[in-house]
PDB file of N, CA and C in Angstrom:
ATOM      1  N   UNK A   1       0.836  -1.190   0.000  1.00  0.00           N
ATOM      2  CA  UNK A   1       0.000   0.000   0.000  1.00  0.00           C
ATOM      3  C   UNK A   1       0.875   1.244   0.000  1.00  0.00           C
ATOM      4  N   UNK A   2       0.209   2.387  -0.202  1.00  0.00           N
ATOM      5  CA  UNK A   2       0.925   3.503  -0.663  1.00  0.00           C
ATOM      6  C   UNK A   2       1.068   4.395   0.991  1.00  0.00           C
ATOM      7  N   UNK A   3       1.586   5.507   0.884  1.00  0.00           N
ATOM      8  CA  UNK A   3       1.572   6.485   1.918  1.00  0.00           C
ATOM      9  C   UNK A   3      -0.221   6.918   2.040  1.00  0.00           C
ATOM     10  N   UNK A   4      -0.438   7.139   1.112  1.00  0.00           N
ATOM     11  CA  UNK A   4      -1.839   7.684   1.596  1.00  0.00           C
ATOM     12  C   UNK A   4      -2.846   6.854   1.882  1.00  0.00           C
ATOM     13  N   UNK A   5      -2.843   5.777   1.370  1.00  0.00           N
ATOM     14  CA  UNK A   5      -3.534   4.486   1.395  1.00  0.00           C
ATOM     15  C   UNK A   5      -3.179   4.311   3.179  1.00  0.00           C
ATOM     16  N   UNK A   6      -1.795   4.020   3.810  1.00  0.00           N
ATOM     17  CA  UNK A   6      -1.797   4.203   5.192  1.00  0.00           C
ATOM     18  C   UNK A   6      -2.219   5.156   6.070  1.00  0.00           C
ATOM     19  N   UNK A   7      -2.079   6.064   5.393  1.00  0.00           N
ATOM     20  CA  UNK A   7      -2.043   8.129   6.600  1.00  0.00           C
ATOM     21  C   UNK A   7      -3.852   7.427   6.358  1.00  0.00           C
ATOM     22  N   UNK A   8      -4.935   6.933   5.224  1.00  0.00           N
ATOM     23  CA  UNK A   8      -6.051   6.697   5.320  1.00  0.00           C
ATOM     24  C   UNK A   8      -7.002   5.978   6.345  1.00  0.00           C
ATOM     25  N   UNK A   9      -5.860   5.214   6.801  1.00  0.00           N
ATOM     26  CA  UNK A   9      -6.054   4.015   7.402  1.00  0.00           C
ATOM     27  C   UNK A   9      -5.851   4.455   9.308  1.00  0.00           C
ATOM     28  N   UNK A  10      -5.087   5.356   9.322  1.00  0.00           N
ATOM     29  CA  UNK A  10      -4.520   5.659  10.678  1.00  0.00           C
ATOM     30  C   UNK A  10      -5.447   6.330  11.494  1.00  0.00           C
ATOM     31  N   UNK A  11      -5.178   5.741  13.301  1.00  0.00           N
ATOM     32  CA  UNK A  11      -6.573   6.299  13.818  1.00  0.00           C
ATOM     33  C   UNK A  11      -6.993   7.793  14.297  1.00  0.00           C
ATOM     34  N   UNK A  12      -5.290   8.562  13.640  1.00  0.00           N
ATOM     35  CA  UNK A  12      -5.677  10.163  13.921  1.00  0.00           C
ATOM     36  C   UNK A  12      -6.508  10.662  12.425  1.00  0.00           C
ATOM     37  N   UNK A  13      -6.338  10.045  11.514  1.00  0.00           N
ATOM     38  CA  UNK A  13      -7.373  10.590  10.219  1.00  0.00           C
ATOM     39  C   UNK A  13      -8.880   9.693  10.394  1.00  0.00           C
ATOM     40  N   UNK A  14      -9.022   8.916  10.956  1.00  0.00           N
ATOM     41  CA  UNK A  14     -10.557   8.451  11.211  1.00  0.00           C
ATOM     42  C   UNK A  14     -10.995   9.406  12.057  1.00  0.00           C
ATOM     43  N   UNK A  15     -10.339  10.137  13.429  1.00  0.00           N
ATOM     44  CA  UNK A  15     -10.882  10.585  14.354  1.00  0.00           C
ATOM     45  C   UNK A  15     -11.105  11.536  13.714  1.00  0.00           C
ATOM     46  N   UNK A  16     -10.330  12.206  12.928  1.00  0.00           N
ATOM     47  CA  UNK A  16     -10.380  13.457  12.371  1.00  0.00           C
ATOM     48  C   UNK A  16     -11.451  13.452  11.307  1.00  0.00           C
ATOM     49  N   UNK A  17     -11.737  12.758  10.457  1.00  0.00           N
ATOM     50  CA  UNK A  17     -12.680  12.322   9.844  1.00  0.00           C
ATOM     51  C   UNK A  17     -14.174  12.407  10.298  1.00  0.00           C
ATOM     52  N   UNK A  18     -14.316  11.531  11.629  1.00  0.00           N
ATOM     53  CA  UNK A  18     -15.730  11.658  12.141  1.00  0.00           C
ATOM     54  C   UNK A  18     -16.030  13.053  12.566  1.00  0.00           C
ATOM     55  N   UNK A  19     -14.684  13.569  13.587  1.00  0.00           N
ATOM     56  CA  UNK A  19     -15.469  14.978  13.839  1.00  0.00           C
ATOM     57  C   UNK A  19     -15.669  16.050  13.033  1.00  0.00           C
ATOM     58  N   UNK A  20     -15.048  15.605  11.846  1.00  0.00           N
ATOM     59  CA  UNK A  20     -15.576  16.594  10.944  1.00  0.00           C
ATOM     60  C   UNK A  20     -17.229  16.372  10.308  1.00  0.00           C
ATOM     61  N   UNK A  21     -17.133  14.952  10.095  1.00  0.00           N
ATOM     62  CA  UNK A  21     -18.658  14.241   9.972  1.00  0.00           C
ATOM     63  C   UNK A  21     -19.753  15.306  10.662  1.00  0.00           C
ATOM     64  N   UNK A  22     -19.315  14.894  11.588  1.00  0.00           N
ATOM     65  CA  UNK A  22     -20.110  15.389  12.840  1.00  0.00           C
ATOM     66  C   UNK A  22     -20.547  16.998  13.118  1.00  0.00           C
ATOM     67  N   UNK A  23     -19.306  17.523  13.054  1.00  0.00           N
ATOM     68  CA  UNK A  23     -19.789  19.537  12.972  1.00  0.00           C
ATOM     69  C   UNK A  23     -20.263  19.407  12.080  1.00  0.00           C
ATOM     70  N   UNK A  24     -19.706  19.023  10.454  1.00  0.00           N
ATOM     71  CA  UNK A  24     -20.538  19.373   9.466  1.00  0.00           C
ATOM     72  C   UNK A  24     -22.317  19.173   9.579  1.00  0.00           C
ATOM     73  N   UNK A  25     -22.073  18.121   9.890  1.00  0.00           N
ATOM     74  CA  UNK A  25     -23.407  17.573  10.140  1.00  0.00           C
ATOM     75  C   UNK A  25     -24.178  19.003  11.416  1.00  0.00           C
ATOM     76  N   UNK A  26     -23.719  19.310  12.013  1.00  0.00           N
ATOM     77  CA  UNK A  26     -24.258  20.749  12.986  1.00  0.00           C
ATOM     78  C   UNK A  26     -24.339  22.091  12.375  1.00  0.00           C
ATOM     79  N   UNK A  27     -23.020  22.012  11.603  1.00  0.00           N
ATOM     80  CA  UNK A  27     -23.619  23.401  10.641  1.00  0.00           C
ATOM     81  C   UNK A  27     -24.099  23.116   9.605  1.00  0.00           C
ATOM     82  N   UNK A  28     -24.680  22.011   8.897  1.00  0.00           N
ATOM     83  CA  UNK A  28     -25.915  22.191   7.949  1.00  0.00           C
ATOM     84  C   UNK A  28     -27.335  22.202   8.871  1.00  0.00           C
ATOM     85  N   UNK A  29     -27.638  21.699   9.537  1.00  0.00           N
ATOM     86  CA  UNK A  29     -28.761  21.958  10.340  1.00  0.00           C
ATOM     87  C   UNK A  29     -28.738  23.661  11.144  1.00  0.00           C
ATOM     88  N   UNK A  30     -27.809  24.021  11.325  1.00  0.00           N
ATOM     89  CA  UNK A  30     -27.703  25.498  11.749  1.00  0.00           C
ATOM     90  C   UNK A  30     -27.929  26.205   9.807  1.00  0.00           C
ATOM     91  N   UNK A  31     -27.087  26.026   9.228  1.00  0.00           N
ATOM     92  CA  UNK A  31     -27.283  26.873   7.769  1.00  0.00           C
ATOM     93  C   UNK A  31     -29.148  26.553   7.511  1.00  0.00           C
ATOM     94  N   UNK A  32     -29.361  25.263   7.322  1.00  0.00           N
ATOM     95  CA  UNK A  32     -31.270  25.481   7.395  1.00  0.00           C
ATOM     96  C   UNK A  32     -31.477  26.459   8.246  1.00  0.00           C
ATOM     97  N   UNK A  33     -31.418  26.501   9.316  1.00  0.00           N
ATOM     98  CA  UNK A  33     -32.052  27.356  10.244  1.00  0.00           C
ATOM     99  C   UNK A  33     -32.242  28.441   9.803  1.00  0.00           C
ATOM    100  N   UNK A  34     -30.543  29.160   9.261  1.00  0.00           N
ATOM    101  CA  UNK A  34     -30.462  30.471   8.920  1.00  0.00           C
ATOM    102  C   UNK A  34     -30.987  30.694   7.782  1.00  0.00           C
ATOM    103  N   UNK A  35     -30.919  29.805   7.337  1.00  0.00           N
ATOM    104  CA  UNK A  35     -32.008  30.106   5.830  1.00  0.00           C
ATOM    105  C   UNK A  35     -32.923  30.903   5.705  1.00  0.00           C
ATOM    106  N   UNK A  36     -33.757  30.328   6.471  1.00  0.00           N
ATOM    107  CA  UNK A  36     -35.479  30.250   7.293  1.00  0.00           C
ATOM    108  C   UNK A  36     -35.875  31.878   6.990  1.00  0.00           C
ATOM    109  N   UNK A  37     -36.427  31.880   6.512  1.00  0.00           N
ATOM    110  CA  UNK A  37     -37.026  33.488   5.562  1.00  0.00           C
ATOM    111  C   UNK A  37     -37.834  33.690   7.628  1.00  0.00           C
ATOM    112  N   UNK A  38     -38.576  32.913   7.787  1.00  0.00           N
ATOM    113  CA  UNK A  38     -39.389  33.869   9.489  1.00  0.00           C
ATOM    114  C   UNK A  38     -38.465  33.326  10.538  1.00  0.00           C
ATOM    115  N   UNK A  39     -37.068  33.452  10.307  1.00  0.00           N
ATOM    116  CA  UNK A  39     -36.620  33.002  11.729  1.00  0.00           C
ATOM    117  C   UNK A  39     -36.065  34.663  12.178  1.00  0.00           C
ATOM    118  N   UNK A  40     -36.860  34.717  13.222  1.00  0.00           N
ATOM    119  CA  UNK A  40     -36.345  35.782  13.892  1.00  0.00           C
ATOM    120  C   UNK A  40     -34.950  36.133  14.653  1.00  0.00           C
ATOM    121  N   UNK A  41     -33.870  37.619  15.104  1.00  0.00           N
ATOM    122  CA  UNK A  41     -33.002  37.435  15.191  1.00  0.00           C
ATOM    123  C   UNK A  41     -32.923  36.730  16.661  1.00  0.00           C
ATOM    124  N   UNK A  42     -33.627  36.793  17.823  1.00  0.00           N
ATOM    125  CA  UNK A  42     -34.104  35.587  18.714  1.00  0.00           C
ATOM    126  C   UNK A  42     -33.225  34.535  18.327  1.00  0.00           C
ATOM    127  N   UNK A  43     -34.079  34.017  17.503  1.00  0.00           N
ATOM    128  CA  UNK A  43     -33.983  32.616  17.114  1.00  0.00           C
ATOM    129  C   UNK A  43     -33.288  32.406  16.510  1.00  0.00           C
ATOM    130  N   UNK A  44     -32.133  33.065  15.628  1.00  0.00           N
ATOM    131  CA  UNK A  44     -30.785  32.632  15.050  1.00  0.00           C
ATOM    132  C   UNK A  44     -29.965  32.479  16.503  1.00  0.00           C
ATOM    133  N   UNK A  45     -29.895  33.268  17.133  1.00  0.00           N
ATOM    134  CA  UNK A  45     -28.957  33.923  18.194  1.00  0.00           C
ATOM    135  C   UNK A  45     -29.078  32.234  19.136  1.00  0.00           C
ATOM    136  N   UNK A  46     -30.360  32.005  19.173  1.00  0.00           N
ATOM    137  CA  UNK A  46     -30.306  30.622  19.840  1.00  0.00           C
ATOM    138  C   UNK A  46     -29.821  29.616  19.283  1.00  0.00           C
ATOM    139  N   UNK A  47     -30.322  29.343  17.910  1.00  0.00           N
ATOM    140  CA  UNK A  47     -29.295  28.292  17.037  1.00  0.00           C
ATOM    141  C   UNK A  47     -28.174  28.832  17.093  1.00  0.00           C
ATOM    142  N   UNK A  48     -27.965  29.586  16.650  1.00  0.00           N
ATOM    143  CA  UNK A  48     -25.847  29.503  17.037  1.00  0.00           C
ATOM    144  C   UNK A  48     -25.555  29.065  18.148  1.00  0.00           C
ATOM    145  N   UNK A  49     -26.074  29.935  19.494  1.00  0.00           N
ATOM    146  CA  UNK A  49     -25.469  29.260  20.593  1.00  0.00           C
ATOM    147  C   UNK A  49     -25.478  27.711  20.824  1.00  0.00           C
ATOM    148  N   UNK A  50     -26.719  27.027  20.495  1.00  0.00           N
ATOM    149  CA  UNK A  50     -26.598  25.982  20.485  1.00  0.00           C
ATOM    150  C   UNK A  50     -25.899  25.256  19.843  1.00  0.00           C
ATOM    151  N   UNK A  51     -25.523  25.807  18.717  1.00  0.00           N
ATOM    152  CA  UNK A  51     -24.431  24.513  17.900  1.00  0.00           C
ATOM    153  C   UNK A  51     -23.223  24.818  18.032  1.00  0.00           C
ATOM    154  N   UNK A  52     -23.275  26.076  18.599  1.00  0.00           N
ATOM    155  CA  UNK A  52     -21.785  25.964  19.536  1.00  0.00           C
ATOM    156  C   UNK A  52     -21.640  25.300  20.486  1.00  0.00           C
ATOM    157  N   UNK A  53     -22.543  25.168  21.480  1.00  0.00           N
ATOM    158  CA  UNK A  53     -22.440  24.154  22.694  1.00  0.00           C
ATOM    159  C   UNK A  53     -22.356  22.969  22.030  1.00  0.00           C
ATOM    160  N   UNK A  54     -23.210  22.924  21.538  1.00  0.00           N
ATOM    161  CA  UNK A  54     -23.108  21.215  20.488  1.00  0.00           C
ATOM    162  C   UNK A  54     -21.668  20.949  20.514  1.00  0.00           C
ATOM    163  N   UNK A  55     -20.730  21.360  19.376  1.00  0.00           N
ATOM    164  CA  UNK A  55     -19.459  21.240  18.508  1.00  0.00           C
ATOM    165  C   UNK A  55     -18.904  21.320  20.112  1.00  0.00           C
ATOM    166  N   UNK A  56     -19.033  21.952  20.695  1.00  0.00           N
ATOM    167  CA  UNK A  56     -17.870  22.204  22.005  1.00  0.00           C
ATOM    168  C   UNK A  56     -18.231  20.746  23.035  1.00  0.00           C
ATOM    169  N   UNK A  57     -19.251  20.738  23.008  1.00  0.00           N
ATOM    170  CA  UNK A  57     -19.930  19.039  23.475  1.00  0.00           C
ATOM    171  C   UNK A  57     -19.104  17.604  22.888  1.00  0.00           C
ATOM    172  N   UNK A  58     -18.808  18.004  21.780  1.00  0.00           N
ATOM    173  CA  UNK A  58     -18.142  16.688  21.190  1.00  0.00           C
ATOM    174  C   UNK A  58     -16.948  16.761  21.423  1.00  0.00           C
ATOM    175  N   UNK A  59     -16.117  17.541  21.840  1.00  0.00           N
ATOM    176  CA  UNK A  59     -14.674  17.562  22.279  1.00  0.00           C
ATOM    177  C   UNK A  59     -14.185  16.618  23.122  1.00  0.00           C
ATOM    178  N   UNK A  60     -15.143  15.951  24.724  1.00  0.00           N
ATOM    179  CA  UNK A  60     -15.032  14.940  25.043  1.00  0.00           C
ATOM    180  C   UNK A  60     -15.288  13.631  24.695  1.00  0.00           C
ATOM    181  N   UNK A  61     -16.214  13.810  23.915  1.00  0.00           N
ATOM    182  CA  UNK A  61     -17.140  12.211  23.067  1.00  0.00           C
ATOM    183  C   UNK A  61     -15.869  11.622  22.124  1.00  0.00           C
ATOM    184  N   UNK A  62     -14.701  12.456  21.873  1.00  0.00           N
ATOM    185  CA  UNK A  62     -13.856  12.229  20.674  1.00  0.00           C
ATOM    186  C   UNK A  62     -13.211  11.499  21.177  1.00  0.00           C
ATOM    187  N   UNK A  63     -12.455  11.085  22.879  1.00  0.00           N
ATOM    188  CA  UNK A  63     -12.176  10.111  22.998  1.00  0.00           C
ATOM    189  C   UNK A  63     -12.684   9.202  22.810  1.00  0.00           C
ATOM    190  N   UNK A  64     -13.688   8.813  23.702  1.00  0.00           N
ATOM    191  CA  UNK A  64     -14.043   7.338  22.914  1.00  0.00           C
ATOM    192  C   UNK A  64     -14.669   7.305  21.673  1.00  0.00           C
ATOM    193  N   UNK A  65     -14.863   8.098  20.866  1.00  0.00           N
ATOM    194  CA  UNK A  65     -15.268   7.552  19.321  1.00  0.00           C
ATOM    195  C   UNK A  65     -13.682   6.926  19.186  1.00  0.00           C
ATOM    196  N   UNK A  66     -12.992   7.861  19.775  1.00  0.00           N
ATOM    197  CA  UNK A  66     -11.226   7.266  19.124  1.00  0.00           C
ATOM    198  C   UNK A  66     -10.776   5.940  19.601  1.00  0.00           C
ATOM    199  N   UNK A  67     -11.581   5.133  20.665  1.00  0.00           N
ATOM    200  CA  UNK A  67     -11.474   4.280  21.340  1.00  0.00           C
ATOM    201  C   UNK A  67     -11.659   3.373  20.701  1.00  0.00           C
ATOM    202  N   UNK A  68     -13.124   3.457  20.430  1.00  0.00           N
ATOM    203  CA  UNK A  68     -14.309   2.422  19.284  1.00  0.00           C
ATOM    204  C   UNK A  68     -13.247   2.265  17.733  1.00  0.00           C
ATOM    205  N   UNK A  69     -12.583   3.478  17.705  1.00  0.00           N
ATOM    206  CA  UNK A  69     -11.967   3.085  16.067  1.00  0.00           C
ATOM    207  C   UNK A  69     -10.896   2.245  16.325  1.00  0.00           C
ATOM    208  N   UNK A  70      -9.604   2.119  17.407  1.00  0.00           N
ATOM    209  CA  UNK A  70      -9.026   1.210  17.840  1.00  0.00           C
ATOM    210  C   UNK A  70      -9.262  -0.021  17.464  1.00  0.00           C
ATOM    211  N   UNK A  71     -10.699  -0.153  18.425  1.00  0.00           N
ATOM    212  CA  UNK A  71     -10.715  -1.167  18.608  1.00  0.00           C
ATOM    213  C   UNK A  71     -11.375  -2.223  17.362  1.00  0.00           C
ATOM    214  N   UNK A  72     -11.535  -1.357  16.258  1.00  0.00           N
ATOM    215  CA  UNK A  72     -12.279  -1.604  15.110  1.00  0.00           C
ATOM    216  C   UNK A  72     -10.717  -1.873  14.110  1.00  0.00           C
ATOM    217  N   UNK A  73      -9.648  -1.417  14.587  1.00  0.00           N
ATOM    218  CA  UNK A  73      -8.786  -1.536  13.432  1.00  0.00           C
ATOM    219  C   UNK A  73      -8.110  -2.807  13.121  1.00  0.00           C
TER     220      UNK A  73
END
């Protein structure tokens, strides 16, 4: 196998991988939000904060997702 074929395989690019999964996955549900022709500025101000707490929420969960990929390799 090649270099990238390995760096693919390794469990700092899976981890890195999911949490990107993962915010992305928080800021498309925040970008709907903002979309939203009647969302008031209220109610942006709350979706942001929340998917900031969110994304800042997963900072601990990343160990053990990194655990689970271990133990998967």
């Amino acid at each position: 196998m090649g270099g990238w074929a390995l760096q693919m395989q390794s469990v700092e690019f899976l981890n890195n991988l999911g949490l990107m999964c993962d915010v992305l996955e928080e800021l498309s549900t925040l970008s709907l939000h903002l979309q939203d022709r009647s969302c008031t500025i209220p109610v942006t101000d709350k979706c942001i904060r929340r998917t900031i707490r969110t994304i800042i929420a997963m900072k601990p969960n990343l160990l053990n997702w990194s655990s689970n990929v271990k133990n998967q390799l």
